[in-house]
C-alpha atoms as a PDB file:
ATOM      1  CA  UNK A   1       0.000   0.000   0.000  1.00  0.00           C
ATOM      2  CA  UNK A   2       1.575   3.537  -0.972  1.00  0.00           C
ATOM      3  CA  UNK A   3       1.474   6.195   1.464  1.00  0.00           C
ATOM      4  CA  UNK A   4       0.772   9.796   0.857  1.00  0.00           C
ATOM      5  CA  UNK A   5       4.421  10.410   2.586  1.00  0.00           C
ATOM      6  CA  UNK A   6       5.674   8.360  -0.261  1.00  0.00           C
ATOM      7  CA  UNK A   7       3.864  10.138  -3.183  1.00  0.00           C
ATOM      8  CA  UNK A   8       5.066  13.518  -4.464  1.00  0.00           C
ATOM      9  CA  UNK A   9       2.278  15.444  -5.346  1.00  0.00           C
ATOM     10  CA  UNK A  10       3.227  18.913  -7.764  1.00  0.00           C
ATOM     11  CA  UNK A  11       1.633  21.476  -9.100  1.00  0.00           C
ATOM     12  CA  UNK A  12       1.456  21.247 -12.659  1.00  0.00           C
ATOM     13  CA  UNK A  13      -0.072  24.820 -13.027  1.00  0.00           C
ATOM     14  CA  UNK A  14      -4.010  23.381 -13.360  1.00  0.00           C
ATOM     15  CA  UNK A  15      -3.638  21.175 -10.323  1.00  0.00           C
ATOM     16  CA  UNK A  16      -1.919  18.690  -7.900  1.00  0.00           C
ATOM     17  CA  UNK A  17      -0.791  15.519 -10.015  1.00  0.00           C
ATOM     18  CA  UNK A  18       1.759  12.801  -8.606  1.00  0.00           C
ATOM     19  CA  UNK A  19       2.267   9.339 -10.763  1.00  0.00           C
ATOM     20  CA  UNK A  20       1.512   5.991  -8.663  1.00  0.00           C
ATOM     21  CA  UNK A  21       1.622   2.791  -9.130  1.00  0.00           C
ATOM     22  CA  UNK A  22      -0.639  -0.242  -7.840  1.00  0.00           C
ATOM     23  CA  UNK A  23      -2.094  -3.473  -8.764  1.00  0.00           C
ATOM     24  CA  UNK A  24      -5.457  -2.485  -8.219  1.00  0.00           C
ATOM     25  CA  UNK A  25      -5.022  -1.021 -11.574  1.00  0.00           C
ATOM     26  CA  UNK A  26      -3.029  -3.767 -13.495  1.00  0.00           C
ATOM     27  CA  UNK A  27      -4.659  -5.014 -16.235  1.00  0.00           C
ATOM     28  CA  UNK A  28      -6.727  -2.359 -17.307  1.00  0.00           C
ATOM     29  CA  UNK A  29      -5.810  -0.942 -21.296  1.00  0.00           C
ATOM     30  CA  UNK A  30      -3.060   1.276 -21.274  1.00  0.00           C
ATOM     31  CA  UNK A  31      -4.458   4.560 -21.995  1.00  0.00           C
ATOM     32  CA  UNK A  32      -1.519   7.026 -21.637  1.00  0.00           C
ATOM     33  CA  UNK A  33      -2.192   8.858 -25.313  1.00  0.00           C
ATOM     34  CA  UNK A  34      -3.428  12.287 -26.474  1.00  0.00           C
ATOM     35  CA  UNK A  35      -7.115  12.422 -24.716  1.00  0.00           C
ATOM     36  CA  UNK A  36      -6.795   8.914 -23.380  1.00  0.00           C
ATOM     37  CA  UNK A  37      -6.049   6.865 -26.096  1.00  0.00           C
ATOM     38  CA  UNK A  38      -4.031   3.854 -25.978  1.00  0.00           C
ATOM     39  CA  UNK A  39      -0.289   4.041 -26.001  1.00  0.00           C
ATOM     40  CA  UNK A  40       0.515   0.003 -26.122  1.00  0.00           C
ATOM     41  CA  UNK A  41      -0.625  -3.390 -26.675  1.00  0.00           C
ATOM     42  CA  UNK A  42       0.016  -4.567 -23.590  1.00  0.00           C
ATOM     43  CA  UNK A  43      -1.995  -4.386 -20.525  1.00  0.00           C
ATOM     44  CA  UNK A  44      -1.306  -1.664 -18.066  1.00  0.00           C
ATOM     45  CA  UNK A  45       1.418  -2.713 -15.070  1.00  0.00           C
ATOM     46  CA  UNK A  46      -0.950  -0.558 -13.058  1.00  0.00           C
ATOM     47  CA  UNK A  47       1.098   3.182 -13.314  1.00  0.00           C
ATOM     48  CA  UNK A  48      -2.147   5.859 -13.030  1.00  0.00           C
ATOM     49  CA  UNK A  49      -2.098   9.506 -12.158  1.00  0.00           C
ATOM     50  CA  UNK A  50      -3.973  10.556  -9.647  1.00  0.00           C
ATOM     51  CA  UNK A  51      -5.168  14.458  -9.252  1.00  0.00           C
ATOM     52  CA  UNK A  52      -5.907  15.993  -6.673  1.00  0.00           C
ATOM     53  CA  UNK A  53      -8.898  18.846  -6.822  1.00  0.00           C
ATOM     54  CA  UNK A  54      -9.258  18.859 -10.689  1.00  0.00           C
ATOM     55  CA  UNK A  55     -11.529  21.809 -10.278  1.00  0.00           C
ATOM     56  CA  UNK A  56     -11.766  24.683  -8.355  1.00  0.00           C
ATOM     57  CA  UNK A  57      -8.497  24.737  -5.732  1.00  0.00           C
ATOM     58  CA  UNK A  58      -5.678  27.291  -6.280  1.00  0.00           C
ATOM     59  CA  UNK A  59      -1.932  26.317  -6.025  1.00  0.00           C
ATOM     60  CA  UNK A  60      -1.816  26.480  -2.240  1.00  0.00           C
ATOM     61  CA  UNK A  61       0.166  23.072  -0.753  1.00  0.00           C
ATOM     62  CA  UNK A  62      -2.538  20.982   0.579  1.00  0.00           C
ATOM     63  CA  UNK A  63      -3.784  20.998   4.476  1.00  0.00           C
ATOM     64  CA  UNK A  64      -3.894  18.244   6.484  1.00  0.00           C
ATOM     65  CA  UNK A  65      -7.748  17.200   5.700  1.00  0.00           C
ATOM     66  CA  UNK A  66      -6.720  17.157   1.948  1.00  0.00           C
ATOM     67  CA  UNK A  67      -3.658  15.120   2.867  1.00  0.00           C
ATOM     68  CA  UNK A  68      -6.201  13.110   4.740  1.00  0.00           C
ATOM     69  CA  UNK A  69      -8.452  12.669   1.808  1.00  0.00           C
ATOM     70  CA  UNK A  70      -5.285  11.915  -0.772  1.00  0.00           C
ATOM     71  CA  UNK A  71      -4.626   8.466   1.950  1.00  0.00           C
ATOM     72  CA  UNK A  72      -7.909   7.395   2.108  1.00  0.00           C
ATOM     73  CA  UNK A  73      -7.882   6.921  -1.091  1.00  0.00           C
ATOM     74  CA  UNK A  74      -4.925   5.196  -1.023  1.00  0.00           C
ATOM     75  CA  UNK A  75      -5.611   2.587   1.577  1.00  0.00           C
ATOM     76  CA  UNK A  76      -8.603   2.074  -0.501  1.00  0.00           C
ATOM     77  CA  UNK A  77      -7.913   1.926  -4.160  1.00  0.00           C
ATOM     78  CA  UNK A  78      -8.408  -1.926  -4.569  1.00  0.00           C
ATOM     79  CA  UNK A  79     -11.770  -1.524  -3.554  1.00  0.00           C
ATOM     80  CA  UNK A  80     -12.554   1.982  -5.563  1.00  0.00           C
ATOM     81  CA  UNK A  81     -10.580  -0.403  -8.261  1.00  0.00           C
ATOM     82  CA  UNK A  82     -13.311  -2.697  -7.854  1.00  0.00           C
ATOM     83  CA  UNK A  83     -16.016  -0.843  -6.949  1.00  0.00           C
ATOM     84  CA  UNK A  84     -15.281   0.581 -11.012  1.00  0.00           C
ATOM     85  CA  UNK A  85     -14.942  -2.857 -12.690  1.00  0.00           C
ATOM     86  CA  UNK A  86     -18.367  -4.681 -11.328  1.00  0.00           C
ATOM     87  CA  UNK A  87     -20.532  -1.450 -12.132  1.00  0.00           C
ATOM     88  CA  UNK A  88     -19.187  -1.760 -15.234  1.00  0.00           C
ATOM     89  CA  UNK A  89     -19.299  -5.457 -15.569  1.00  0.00           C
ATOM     90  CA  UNK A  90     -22.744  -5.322 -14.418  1.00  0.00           C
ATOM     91  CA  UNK A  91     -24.009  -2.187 -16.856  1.00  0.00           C
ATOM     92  CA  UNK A  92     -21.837  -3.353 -19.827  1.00  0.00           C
ATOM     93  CA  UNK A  93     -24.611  -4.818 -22.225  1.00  0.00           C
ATOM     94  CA  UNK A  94     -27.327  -1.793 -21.213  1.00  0.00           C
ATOM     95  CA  UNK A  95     -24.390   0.302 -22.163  1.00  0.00           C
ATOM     96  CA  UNK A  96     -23.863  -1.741 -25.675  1.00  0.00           C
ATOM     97  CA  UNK A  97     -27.923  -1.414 -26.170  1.00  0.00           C
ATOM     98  CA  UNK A  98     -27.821   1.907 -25.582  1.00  0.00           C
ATOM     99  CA  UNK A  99     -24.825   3.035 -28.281  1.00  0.00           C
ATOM    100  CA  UNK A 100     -26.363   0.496 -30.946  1.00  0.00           C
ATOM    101  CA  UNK A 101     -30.054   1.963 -30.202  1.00  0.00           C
ATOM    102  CA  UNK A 102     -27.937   5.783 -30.707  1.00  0.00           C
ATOM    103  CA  UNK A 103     -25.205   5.286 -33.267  1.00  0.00           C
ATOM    104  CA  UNK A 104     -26.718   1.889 -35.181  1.00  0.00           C
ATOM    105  CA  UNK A 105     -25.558  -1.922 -35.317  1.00  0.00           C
ATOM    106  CA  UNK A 106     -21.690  -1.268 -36.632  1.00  0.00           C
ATOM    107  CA  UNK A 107     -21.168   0.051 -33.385  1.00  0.00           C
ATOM    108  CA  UNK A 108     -21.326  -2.994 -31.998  1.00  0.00           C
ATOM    109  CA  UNK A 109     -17.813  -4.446 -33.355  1.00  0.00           C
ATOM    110  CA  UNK A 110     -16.357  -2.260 -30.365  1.00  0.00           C
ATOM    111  CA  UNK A 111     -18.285  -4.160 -27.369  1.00  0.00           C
ATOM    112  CA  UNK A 112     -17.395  -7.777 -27.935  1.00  0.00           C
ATOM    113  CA  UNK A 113     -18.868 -10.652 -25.516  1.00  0.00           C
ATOM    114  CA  UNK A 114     -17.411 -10.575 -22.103  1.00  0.00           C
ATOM    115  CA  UNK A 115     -18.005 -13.374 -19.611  1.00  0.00           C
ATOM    116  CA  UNK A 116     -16.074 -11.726 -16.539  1.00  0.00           C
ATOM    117  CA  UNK A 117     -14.777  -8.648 -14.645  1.00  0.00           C
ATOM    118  CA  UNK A 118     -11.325  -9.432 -16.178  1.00  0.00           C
ATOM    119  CA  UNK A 119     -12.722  -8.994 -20.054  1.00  0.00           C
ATOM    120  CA  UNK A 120     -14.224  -5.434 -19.268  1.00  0.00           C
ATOM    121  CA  UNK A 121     -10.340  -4.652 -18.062  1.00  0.00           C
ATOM    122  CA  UNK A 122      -9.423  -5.356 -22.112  1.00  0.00           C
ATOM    123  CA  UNK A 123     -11.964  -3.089 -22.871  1.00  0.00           C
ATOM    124  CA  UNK A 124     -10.951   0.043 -21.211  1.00  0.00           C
ATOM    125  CA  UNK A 125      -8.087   1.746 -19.286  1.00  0.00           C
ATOM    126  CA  UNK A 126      -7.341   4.742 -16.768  1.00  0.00           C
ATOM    127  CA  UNK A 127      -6.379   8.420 -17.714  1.00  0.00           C
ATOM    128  CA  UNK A 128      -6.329   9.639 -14.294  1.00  0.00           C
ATOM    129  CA  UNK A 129      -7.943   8.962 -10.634  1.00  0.00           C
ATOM    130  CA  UNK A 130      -8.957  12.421  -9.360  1.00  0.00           C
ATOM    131  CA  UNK A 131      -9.431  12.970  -5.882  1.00  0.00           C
ATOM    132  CA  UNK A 132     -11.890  16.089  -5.180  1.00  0.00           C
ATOM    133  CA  UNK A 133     -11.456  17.979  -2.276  1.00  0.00           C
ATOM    134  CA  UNK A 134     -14.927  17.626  -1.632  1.00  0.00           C
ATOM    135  CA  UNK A 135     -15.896  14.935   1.075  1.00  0.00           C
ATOM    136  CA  UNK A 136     -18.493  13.299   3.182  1.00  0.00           C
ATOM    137  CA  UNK A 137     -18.331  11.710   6.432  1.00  0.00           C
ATOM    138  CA  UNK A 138     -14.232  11.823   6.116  1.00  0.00           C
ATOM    139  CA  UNK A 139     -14.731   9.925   2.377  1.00  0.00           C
ATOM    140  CA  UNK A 140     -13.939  11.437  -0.230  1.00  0.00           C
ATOM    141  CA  UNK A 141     -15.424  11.857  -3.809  1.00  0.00           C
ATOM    142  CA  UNK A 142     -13.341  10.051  -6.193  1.00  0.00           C
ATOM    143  CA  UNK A 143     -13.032  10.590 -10.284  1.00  0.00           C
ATOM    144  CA  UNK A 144     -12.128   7.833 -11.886  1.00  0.00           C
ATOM    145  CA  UNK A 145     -11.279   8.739 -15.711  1.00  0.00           C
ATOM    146  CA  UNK A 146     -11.111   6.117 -18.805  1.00  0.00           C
ATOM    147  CA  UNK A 147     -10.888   5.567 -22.237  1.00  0.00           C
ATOM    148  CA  UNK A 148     -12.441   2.871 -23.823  1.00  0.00           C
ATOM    149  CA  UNK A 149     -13.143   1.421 -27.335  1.00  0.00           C
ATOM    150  CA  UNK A 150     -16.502   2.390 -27.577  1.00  0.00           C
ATOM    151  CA  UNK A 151     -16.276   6.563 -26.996  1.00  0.00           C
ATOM    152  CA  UNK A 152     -13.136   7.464 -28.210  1.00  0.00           C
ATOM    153  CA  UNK A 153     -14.132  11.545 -27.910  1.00  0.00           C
ATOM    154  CA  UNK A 154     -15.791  11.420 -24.618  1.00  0.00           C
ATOM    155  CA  UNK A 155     -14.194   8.535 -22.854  1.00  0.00           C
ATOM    156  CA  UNK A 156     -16.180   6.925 -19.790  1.00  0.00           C
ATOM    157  CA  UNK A 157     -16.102   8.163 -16.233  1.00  0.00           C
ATOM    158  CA  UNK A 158     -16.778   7.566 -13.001  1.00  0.00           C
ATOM    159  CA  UNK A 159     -17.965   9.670  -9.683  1.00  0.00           C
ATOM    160  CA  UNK A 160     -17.588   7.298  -6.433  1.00  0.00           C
ATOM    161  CA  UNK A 161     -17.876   8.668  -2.483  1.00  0.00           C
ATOM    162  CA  UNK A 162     -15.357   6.184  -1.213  1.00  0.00           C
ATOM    163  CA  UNK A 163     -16.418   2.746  -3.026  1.00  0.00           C
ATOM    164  CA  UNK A 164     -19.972   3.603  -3.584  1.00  0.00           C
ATOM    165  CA  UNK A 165     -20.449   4.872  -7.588  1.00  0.00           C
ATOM    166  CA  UNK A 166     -22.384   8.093  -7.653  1.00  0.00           C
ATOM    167  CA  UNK A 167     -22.225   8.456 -11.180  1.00  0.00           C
ATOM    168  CA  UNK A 168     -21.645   6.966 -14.588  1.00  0.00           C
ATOM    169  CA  UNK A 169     -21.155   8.901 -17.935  1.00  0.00           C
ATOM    170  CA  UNK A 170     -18.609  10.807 -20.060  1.00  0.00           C
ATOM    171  CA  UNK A 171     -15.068  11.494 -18.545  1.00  0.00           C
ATOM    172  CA  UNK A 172     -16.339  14.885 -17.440  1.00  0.00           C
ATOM    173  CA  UNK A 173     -18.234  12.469 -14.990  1.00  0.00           C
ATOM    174  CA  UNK A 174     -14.902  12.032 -13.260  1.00  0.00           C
ATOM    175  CA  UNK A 175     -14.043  15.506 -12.941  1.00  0.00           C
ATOM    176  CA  UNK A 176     -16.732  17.722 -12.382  1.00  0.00           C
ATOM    177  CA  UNK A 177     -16.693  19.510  -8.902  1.00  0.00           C
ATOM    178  CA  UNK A 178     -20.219  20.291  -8.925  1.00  0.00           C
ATOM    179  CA  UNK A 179     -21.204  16.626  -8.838  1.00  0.00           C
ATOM    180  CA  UNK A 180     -19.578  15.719  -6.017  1.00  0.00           C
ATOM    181  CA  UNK A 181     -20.420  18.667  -4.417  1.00  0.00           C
ATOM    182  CA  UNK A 182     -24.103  18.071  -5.158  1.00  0.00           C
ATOM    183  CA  UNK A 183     -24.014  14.558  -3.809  1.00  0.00           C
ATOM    184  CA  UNK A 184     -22.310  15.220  -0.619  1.00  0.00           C
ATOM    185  CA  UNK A 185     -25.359  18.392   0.319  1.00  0.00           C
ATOM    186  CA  UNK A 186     -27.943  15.936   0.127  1.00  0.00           C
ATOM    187  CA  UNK A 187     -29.137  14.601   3.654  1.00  0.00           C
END
């Protein structure tokens, strides 16, 4: 498990970025190319970026509550990790209905059968894991940002608050602030 001691997190002029690396997110495509596409063949060793406050945070070093926020996620990304995979596992062929119902039946050479979590891996692969520095209950909201085969302009996204999914759409999904922000003011 990596430590937020052990990460170096830098401003990169937008926001805080530092480069990890865990097998909670081996396997996945790897998706280090322009807008997420894939840069190689093989499956990813499970290097990811994770950013912290994507939206909406100046260039100040983070507090101790952000800090706090950056190692939960950390001691936790196996099951965030997870938490992405069976969603999708679980919504992949309403997903597939839903582009061939939009875009027609040729669409479907880009969502071939799966039979487990593993295949949906092949399928798509990590830009960046952002970490908003909006939370709930100490957890916080968690952006998890993909490519995948099937929406090469708007890529696939995820909003979690710890390991429960919020939301599922476009990458933006991943990094909007008011999202999170919206799901953590409702009682």
């Amino acid at each position: 498990m990596t430590n937020v001691s052990e990460i170096e997190l830098q401003w990169n002029g937008f926001f805080w970025e530092a480069s990890i690396s865990d097998v909670a997110w081996s396997g996945f495509q790897e998706r280090k190319g322009p807008y997420g596409a894939i840069s190689s063949n093989k499956p990813s060793l499970g290097d990811v970026t994770v950013v912290f406050a994507p939206e909406g945070r100046g260039d100040d070093p983070l507090n101790a509550e952000e800090l706090s926020l950056v190692s939960w996620f950390l001691a936790h990304q196996q099951e965030v990790a997870d938490a992405v995979v069976d969603l999708l596992f679980n919504s992949y062929w309403e997903i597939k209905a839903g582009y061939i119902e939009e875009f027609g039946e040729e669409i479907s050479e880009a969502f071939p059968d799966i039979k487990s979590k593993s295949d949906v891996k092949q399928l798509v692969g990590i830009v960046s894991v952002n970490i908003h520095q909006v939370s709930k209950d100490d957890i916080p909201y968690i952006g998890v940002e993909m490519g995948c085969n099937w929406e090469e302009e708007h890529g696939l996204g995820f909003l979690l608050h710890g390991r429960e999914v919020v939301d599922l759409g476009g990458a933006d999904t991943a990094i909007l602030l008011w999202k999170a922000r919206q799901h953590a003011n409702k009682t």
